[in-house]
Protein backbone atom coordinates (compact mmCIF):
# COMPACT_ATOMS: atom_id res chain seq x y z
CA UNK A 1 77.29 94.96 145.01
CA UNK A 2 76.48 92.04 143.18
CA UNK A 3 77.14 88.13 144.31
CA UNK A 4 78.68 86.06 141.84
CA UNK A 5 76.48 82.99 141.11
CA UNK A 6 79.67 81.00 140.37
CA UNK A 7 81.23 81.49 143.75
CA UNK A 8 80.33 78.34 145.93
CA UNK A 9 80.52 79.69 149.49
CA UNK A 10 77.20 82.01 148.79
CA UNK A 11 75.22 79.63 146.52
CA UNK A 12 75.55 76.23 147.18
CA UNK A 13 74.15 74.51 144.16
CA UNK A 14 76.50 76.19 142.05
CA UNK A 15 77.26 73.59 139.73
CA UNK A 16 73.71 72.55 138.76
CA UNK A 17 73.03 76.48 138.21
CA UNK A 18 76.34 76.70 135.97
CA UNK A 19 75.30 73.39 134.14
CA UNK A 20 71.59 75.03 133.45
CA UNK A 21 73.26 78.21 132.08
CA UNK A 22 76.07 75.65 129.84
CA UNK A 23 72.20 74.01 129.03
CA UNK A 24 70.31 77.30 127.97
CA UNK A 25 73.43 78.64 126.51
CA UNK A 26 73.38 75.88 124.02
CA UNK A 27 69.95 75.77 123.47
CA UNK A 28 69.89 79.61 122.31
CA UNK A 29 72.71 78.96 120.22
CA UNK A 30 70.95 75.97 118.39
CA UNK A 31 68.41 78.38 118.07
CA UNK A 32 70.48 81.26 116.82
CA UNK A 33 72.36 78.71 114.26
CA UNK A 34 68.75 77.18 113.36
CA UNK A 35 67.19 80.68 112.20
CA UNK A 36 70.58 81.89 110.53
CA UNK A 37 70.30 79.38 108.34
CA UNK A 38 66.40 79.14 107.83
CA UNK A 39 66.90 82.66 106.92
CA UNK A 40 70.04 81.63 104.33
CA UNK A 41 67.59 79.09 102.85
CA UNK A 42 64.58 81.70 102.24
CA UNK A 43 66.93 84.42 101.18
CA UNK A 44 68.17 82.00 98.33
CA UNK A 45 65.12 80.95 97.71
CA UNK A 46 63.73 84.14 96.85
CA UNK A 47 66.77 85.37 94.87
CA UNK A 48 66.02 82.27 92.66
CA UNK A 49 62.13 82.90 92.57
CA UNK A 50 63.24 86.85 91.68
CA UNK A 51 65.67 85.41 88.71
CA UNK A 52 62.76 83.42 87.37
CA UNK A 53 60.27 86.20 87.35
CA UNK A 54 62.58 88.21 85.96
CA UNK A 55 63.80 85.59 83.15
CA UNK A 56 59.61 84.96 82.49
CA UNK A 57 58.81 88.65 82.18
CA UNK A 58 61.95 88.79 79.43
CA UNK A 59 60.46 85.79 77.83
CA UNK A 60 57.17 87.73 77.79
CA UNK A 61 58.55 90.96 76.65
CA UNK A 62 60.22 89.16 73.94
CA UNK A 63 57.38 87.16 72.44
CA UNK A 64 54.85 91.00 72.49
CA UNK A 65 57.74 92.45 70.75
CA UNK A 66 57.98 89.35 68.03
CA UNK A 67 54.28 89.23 67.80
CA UNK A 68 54.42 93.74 67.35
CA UNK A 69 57.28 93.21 64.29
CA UNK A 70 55.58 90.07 62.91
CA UNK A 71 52.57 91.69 62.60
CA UNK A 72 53.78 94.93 61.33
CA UNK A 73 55.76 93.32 58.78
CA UNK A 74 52.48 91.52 57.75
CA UNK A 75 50.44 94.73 57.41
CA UNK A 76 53.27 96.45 55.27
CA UNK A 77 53.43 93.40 52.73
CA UNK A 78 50.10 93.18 52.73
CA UNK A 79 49.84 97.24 52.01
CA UNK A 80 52.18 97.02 49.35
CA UNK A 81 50.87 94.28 48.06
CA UNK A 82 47.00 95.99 46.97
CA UNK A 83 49.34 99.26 45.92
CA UNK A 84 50.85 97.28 42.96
């Protein structure tokens, strides 16, 4: 059977132990709130760094396929133009 540490006739200094346990309590819930939200901070912070990537490898995409049509159309005008 197991003595409860709250009960006062078996442990004396039952307040200071239940103040400590209030203390640590507290402290490992700062803790817990502290990484929650370091953890909310990074994860936002690499859905925004993802997004950019993304948008930048669009941009990219974009600008081969311009540079592919522009030059294309260049080498057909040019083509047609020594046929005539």
């Amino acid at each position: 059977m197991f003595l409860n540490p709250f009960c006062p006739l078996f442990f004396p200094f039952s307040a200071a132990k239940v103040l400590a346990l209030k203390a640590t309590v507290l402290l490992l819930l700062t803790l817990l709130i502290k990484a929650k939200m370091r953890i909310t901070a990074f994860s936002a912070l690499g859905i925004f760094l993802l997004m950019l990537q993304t948008l930048v490898f669009l941009a990219v995409s974009g600008g081969i396929v311009l540079a592919a049509g522009g030059a294309a159309l260049y080498a057909a005008q040019k083509r047609k133009g020594a046929a005539a």
